[in-house]
C-alpha atoms as a PDB file:
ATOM      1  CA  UNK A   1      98.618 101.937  82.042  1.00  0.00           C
ATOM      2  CA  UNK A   2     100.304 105.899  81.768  1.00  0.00           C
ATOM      3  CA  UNK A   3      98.575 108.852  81.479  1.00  0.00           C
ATOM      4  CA  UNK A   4      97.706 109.711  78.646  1.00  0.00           C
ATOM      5  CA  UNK A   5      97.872 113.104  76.735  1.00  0.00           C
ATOM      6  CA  UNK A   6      95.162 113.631  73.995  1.00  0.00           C
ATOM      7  CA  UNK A   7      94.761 117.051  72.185  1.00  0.00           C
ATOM      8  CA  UNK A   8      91.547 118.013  70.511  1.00  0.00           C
ATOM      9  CA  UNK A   9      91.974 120.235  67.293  1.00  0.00           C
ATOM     10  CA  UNK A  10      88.695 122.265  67.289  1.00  0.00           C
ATOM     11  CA  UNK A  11      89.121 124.461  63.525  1.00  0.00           C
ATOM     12  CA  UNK A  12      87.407 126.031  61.203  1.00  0.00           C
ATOM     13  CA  UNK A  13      87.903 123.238  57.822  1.00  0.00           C
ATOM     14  CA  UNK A  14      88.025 124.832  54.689  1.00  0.00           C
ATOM     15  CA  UNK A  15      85.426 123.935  52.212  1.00  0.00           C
ATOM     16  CA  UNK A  16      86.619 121.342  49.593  1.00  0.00           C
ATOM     17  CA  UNK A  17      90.347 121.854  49.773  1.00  0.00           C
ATOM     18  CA  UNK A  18      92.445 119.202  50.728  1.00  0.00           C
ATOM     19  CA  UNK A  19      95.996 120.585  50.017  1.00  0.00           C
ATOM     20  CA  UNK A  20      93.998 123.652  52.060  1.00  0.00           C
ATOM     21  CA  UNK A  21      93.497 121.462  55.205  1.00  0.00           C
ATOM     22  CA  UNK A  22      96.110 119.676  55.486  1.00  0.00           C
ATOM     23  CA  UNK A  23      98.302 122.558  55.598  1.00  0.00           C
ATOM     24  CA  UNK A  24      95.884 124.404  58.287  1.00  0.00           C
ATOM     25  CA  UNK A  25      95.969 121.416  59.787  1.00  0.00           C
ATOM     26  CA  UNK A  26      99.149 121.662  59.615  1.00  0.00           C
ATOM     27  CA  UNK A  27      99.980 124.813  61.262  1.00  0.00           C
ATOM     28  CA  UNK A  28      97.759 123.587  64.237  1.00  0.00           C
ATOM     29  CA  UNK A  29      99.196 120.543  65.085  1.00  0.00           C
ATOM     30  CA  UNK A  30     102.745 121.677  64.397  1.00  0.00           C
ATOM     31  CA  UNK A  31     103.755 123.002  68.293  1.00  0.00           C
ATOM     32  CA  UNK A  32     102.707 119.337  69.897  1.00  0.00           C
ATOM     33  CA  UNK A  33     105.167 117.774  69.421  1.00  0.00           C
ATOM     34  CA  UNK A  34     106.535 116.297  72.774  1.00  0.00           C
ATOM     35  CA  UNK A  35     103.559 117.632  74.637  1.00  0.00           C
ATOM     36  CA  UNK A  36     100.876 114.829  73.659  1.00  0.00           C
ATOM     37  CA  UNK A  37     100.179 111.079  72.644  1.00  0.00           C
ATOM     38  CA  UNK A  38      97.213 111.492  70.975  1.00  0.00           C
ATOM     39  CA  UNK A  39      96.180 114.298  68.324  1.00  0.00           C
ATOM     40  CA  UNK A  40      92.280 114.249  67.118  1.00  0.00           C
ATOM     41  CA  UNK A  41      91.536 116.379  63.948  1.00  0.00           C
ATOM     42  CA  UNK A  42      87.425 116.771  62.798  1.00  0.00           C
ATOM     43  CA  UNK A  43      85.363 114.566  60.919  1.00  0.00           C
ATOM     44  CA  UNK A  44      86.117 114.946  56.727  1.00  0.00           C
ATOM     45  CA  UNK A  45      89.070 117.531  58.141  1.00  0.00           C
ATOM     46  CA  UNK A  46      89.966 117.835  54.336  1.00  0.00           C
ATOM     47  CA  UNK A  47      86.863 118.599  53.027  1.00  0.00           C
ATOM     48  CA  UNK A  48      83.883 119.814  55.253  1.00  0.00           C
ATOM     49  CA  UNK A  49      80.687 117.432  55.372  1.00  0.00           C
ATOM     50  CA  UNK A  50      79.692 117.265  51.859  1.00  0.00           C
ATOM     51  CA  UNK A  51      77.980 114.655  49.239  1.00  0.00           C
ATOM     52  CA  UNK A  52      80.047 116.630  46.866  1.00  0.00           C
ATOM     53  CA  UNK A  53      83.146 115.795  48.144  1.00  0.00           C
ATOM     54  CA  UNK A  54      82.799 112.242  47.136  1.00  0.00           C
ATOM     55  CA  UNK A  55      83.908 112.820  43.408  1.00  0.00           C
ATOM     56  CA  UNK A  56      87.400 113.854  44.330  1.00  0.00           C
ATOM     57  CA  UNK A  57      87.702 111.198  47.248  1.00  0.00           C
ATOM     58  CA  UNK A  58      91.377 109.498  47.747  1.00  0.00           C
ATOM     59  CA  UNK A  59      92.290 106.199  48.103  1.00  0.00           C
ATOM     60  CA  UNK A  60      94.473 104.804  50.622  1.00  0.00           C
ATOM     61  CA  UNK A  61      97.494 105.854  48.464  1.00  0.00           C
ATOM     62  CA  UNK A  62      96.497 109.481  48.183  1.00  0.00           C
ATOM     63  CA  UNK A  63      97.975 112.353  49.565  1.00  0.00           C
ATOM     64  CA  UNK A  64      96.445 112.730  52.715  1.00  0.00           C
ATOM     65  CA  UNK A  65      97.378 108.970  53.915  1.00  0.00           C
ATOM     66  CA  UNK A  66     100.570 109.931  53.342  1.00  0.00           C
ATOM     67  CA  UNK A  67     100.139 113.216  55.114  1.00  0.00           C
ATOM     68  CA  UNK A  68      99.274 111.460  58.155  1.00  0.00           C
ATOM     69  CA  UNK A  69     101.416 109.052  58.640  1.00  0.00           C
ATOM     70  CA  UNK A  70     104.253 111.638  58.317  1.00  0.00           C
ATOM     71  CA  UNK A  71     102.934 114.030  60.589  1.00  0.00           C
ATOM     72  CA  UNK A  72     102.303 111.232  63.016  1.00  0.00           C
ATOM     73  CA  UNK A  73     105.931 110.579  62.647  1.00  0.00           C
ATOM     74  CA  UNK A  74     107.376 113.992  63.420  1.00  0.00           C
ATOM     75  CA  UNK A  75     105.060 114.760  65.788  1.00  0.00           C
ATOM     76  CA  UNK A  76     105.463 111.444  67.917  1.00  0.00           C
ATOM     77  CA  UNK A  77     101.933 110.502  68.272  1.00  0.00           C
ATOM     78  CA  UNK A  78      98.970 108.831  66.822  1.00  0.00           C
ATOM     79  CA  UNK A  79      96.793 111.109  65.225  1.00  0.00           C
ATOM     80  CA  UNK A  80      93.452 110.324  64.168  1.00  0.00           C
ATOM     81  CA  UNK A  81      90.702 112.032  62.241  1.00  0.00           C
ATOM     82  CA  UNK A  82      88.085 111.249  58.698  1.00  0.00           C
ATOM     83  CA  UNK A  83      88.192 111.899  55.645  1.00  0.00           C
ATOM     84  CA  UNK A  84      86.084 110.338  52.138  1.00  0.00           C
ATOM     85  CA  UNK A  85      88.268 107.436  51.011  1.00  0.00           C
ATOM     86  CA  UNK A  86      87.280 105.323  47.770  1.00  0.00           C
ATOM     87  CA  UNK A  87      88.173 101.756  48.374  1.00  0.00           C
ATOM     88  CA  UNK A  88      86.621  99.207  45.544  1.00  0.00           C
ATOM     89  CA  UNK A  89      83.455  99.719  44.586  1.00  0.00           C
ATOM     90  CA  UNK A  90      82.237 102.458  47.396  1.00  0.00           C
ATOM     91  CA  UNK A  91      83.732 105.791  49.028  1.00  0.00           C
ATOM     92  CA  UNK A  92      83.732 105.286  53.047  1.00  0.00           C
ATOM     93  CA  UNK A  93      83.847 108.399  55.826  1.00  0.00           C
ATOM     94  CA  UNK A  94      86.661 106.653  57.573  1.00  0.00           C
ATOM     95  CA  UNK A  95      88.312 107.691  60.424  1.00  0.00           C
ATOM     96  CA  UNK A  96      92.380 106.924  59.951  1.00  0.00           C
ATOM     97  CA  UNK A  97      94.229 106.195  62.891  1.00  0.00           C
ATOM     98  CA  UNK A  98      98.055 106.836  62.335  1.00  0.00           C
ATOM     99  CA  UNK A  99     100.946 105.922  64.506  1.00  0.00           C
ATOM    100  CA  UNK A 100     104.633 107.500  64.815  1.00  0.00           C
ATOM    101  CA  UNK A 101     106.142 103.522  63.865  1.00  0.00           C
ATOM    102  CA  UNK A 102     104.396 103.922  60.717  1.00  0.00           C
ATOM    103  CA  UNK A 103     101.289 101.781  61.260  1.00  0.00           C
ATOM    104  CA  UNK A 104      97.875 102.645  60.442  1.00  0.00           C
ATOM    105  CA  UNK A 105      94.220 101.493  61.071  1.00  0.00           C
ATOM    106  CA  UNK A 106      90.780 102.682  60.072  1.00  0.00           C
ATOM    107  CA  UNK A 107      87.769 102.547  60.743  1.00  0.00           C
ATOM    108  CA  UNK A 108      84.558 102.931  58.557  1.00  0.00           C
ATOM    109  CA  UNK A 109      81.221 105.605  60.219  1.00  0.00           C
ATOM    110  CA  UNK A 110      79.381 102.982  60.615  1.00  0.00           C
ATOM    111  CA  UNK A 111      75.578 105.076  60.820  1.00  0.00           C
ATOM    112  CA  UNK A 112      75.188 106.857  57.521  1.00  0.00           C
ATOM    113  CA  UNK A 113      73.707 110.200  58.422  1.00  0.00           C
ATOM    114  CA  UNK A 114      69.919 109.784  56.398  1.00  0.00           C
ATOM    115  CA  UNK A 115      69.131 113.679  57.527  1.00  0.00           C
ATOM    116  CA  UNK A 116      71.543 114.817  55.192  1.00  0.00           C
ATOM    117  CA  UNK A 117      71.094 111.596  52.334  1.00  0.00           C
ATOM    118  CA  UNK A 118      74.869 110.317  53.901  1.00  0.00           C
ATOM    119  CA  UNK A 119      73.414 107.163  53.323  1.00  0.00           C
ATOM    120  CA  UNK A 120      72.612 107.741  49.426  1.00  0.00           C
ATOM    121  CA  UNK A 121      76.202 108.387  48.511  1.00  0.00           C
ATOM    122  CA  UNK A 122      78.282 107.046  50.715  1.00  0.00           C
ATOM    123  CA  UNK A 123      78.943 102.795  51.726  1.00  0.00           C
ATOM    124  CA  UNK A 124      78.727 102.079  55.487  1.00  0.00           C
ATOM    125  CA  UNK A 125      80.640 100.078  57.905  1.00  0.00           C
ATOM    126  CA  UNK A 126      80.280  97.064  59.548  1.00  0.00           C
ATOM    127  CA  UNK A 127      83.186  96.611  62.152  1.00  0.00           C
ATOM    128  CA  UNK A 128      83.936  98.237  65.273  1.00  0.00           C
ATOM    129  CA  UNK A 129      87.820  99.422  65.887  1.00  0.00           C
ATOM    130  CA  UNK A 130      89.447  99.002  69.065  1.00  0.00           C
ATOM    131  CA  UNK A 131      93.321 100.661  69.045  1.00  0.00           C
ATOM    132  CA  UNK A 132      95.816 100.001  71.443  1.00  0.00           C
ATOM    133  CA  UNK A 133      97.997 103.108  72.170  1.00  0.00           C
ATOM    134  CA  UNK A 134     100.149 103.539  74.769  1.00  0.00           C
ATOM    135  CA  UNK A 135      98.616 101.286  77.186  1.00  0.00           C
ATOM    136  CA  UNK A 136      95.207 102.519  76.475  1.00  0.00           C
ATOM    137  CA  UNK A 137      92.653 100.483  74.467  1.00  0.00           C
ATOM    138  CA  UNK A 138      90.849 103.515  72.137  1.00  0.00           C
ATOM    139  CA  UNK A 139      87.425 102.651  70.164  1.00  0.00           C
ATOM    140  CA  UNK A 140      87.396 105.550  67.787  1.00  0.00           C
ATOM    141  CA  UNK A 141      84.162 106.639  66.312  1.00  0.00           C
ATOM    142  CA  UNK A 142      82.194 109.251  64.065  1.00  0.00           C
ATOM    143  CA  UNK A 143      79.941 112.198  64.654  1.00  0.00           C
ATOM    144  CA  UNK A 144      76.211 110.275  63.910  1.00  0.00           C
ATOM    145  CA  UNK A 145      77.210 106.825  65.135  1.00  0.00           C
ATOM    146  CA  UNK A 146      77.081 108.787  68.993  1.00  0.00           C
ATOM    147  CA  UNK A 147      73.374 108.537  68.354  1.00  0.00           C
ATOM    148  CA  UNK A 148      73.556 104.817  68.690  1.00  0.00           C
ATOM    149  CA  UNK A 149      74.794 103.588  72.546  1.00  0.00           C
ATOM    150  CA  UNK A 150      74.424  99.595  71.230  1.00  0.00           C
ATOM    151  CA  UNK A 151      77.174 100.056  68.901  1.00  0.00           C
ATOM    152  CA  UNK A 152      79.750 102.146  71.647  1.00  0.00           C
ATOM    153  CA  UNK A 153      78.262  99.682  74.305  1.00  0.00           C
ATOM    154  CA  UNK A 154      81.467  98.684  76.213  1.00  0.00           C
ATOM    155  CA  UNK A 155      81.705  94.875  77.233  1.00  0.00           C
ATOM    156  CA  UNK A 156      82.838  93.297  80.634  1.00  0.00           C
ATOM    157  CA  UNK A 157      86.043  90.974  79.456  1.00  0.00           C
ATOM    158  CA  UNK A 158      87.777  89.675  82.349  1.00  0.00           C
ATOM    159  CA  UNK A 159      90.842  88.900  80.483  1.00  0.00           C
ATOM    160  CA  UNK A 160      91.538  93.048  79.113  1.00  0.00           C
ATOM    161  CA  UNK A 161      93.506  95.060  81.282  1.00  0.00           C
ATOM    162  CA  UNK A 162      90.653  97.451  83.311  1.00  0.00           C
ATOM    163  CA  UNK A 163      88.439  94.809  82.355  1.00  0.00           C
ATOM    164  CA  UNK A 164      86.300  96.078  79.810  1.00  0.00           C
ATOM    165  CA  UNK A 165      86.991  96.232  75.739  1.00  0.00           C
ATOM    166  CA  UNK A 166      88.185  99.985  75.870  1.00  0.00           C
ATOM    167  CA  UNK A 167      89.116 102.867  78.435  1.00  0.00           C
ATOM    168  CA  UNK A 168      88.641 105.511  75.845  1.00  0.00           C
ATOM    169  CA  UNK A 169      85.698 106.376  73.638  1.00  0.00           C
ATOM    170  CA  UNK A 170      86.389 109.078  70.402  1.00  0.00           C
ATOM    171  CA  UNK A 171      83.891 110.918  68.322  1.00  0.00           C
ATOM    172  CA  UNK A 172      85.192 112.882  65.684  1.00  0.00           C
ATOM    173  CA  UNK A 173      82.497 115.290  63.845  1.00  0.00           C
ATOM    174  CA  UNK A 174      80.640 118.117  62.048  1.00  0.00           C
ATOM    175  CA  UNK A 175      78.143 118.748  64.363  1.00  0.00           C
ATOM    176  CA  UNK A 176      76.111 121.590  63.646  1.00  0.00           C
ATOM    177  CA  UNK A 177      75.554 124.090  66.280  1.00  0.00           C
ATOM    178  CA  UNK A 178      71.647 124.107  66.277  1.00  0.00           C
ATOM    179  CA  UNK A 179      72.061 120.410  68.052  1.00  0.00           C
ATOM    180  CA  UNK A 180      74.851 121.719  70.418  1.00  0.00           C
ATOM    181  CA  UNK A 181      72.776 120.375  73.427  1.00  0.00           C
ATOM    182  CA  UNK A 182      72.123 116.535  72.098  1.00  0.00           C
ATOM    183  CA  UNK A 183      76.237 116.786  71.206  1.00  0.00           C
ATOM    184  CA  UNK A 184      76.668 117.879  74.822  1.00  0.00           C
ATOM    185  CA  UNK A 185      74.073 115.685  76.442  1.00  0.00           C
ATOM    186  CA  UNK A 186      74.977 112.485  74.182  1.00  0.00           C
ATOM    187  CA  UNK A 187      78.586 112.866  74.752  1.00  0.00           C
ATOM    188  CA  UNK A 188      78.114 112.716  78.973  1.00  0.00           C
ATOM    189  CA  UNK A 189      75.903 109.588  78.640  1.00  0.00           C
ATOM    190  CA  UNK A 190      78.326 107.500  76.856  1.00  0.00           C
ATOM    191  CA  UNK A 191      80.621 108.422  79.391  1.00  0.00           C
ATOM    192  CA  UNK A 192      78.921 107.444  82.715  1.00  0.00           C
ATOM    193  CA  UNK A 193      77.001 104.140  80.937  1.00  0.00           C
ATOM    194  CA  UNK A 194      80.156 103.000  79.385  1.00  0.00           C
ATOM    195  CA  UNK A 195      82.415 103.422  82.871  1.00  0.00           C
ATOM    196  CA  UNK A 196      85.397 105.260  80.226  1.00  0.00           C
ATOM    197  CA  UNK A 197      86.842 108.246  79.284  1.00  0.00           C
ATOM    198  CA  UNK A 198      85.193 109.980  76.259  1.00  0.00           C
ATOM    199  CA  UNK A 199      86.771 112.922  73.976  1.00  0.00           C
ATOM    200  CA  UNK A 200      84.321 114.839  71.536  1.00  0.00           C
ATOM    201  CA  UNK A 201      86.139 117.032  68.883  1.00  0.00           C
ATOM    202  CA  UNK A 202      83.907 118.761  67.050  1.00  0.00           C
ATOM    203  CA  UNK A 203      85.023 121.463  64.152  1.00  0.00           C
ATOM    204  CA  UNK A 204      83.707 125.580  64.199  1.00  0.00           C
ATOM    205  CA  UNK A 205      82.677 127.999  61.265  1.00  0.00           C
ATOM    206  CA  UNK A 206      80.409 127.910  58.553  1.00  0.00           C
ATOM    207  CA  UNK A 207      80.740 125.439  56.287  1.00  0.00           C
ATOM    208  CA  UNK A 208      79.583 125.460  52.552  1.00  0.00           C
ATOM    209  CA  UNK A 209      76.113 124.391  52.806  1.00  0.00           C
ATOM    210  CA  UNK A 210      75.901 127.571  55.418  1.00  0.00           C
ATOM    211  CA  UNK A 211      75.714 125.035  58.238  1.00  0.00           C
ATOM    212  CA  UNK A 212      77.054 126.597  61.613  1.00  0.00           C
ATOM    213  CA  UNK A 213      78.966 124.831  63.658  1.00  0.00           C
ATOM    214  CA  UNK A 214      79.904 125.910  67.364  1.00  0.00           C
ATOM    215  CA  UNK A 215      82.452 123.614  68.680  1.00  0.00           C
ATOM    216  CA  UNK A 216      81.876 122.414  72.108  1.00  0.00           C
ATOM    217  CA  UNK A 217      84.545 119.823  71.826  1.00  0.00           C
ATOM    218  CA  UNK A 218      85.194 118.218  75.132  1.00  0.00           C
ATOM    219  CA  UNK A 219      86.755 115.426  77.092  1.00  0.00           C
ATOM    220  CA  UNK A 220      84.780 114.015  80.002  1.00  0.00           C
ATOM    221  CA  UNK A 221      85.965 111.328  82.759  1.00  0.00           C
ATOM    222  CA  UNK A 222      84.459 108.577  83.817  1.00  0.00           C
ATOM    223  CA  UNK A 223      81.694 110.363  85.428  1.00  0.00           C
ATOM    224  CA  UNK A 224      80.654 112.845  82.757  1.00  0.00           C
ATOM    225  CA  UNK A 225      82.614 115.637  84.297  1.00  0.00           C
ATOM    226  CA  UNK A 226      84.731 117.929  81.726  1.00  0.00           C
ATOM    227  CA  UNK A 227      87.995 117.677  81.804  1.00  0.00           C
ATOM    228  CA  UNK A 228      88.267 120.343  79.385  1.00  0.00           C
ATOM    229  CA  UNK A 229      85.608 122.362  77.326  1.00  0.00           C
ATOM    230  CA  UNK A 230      86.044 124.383  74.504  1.00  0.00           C
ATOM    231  CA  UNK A 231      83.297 126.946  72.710  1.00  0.00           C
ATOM    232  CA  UNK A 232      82.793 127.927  69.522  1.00  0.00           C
ATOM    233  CA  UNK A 233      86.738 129.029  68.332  1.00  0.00           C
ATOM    234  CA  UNK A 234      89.732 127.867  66.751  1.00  0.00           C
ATOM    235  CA  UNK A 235      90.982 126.076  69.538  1.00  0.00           C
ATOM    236  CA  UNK A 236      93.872 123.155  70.329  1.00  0.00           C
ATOM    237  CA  UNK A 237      93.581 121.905  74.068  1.00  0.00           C
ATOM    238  CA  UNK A 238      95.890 119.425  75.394  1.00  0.00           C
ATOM    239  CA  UNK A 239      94.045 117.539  78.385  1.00  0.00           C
ATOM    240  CA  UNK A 240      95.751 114.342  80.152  1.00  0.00           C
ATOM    241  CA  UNK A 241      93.791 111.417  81.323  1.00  0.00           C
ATOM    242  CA  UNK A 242      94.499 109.554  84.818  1.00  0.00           C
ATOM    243  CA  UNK A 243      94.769 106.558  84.186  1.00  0.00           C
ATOM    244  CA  UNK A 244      94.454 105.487  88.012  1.00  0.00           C
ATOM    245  CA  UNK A 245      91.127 107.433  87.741  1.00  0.00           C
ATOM    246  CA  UNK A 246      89.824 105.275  85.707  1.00  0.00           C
ATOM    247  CA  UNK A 247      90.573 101.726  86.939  1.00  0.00           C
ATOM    248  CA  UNK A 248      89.603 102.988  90.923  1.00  0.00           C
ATOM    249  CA  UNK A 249      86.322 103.915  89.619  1.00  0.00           C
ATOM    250  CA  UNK A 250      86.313 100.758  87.721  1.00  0.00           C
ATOM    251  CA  UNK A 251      87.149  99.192  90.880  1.00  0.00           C
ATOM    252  CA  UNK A 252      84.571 100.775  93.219  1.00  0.00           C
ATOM    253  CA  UNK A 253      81.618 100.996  90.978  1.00  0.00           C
ATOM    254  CA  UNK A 254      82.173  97.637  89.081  1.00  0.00           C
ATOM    255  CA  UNK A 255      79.060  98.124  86.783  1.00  0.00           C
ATOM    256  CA  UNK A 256      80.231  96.187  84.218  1.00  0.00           C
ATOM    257  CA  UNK A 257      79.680  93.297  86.088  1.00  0.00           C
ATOM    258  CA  UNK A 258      75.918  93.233  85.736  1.00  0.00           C
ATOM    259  CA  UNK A 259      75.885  94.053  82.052  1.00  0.00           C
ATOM    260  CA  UNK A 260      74.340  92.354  79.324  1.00  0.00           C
ATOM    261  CA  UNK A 261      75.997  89.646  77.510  1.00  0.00           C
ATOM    262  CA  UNK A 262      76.029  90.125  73.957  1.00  0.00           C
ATOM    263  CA  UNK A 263      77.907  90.450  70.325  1.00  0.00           C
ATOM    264  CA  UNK A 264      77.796  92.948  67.732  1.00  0.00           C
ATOM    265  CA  UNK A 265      76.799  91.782  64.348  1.00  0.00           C
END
């Protein structure tokens, strides 16, 4: 394992315009190239959190696949972020993972967020993703499903390089600002129990429904410490993770080694 260089794009997403985002996005992303590995962009980065947005979702041939996986390409590294996809019968909040050789994986939010009736329009998941990249094995995530530590739970496995089933934990989200401190608090605890680096990239502004949001993106090591924090602006941050870091502590607090056996249905 390398270092690895992961930037967090903390914006403002523009309500209900794709073409909108992805040129914002756009703009953001545009001076990494050659200074990172890893780019994360929010949770539904083309639309904002809304139920509404599911009438004009894409399919995996729609613009902002496409949009991904060339930006990935010129940039030179994976990016990763959600947007409302329609595949068969149901639209999923999936989180795309695109790399610069053209490949691409997703996964689907698993824990539909009930609060704001997520769950009435919108099909849920049923598979964890783990990405390799770079040396690193990645378990992307979004927003809600950090409320759930059984499905993040990270598994001894003697035969995975650092010995567990990832070294880097992702939440992408639209977390509003009046539950900064469970985002905060949430984020640190899946760090310590889960012996890993976590990143948190959350988005900023007001959105349509007149939800605030206030940032407080973050990555954390393997203790819960901040690597970097960010508050409540338009924001990219660039942070790289030691990679020696993380297997010493691995190797000195072996944790994982008295964990509970078990599988995820």
């Amino acid at each position: 394992m390398d270092d690895l260089r992961i930037s967090l794009v903390q914006g403002a997403t523009r309500w209900l315009d794709p073409a909108g985002n992805r040129d914002y996005y756009g703009r953001l992303i545009a001076p990494l190239h050659g200074i990172t590995d890893l780019i994360l962009l929010p949770e539904t980065f083309t639309s904002g959190f809304s139920n509404e947005a599911i009438h004009n979702a894409e399919t995996m041939q729609g613009p902002t696949v496409a949009w991904l996986r060339e930006r990935s390409r010129a940039l030179g590294a994976a990016i990763a972020g959600s947007v409302q996809i329609r595949d068969g019968d149901g639209v999923y909040n999936r989180l795309l993972f695109a790399t610069p050789d053209g490949g691409l994986q997703h996964y689907d939010k698993r824990h539909l967020f009930r609060y704001a009736k997520e769950h009435e329009r919108y099909a849920a998941g049923s598979a964890r993703l783990t990405v390799e990249w770079k040396g690193w094995r990645i378990c992307p995530q979004v927003c809600y499903d950090l409320r759930f530590p059984v499905f993040s739970r990270n598994r001894f496995n003697v035969e995975r390089p650092g010995g567990m089933d990832y070294d880097l934990l992702v939440y992408v989200a639209n977390w509003p600002a009046v539950r900064s401190y469970a985002w905060k608090t949430l984020l640190r605890a899946r760090a310590i129990e889960n012996l890993c680096f976590v990143a948190g990239l959350n988005r900023v502004g007001i959105d349509g429904n007149g939800l605030e949001y206030s940032g407080d993106s973050t990555v954390l090591d393997v203790l819960g410490h901040p690597l970097s924090e960010s508050t409540d602006g338009e924001v990219v941050t660039t942070t790289t993770l030691p990679a020696a870091e993380l297997l010493d502590h691995r190797a000195r607090f072996p944790a994982m080694l008295d964990g509970d056996a078990f599988a995820l249905a």
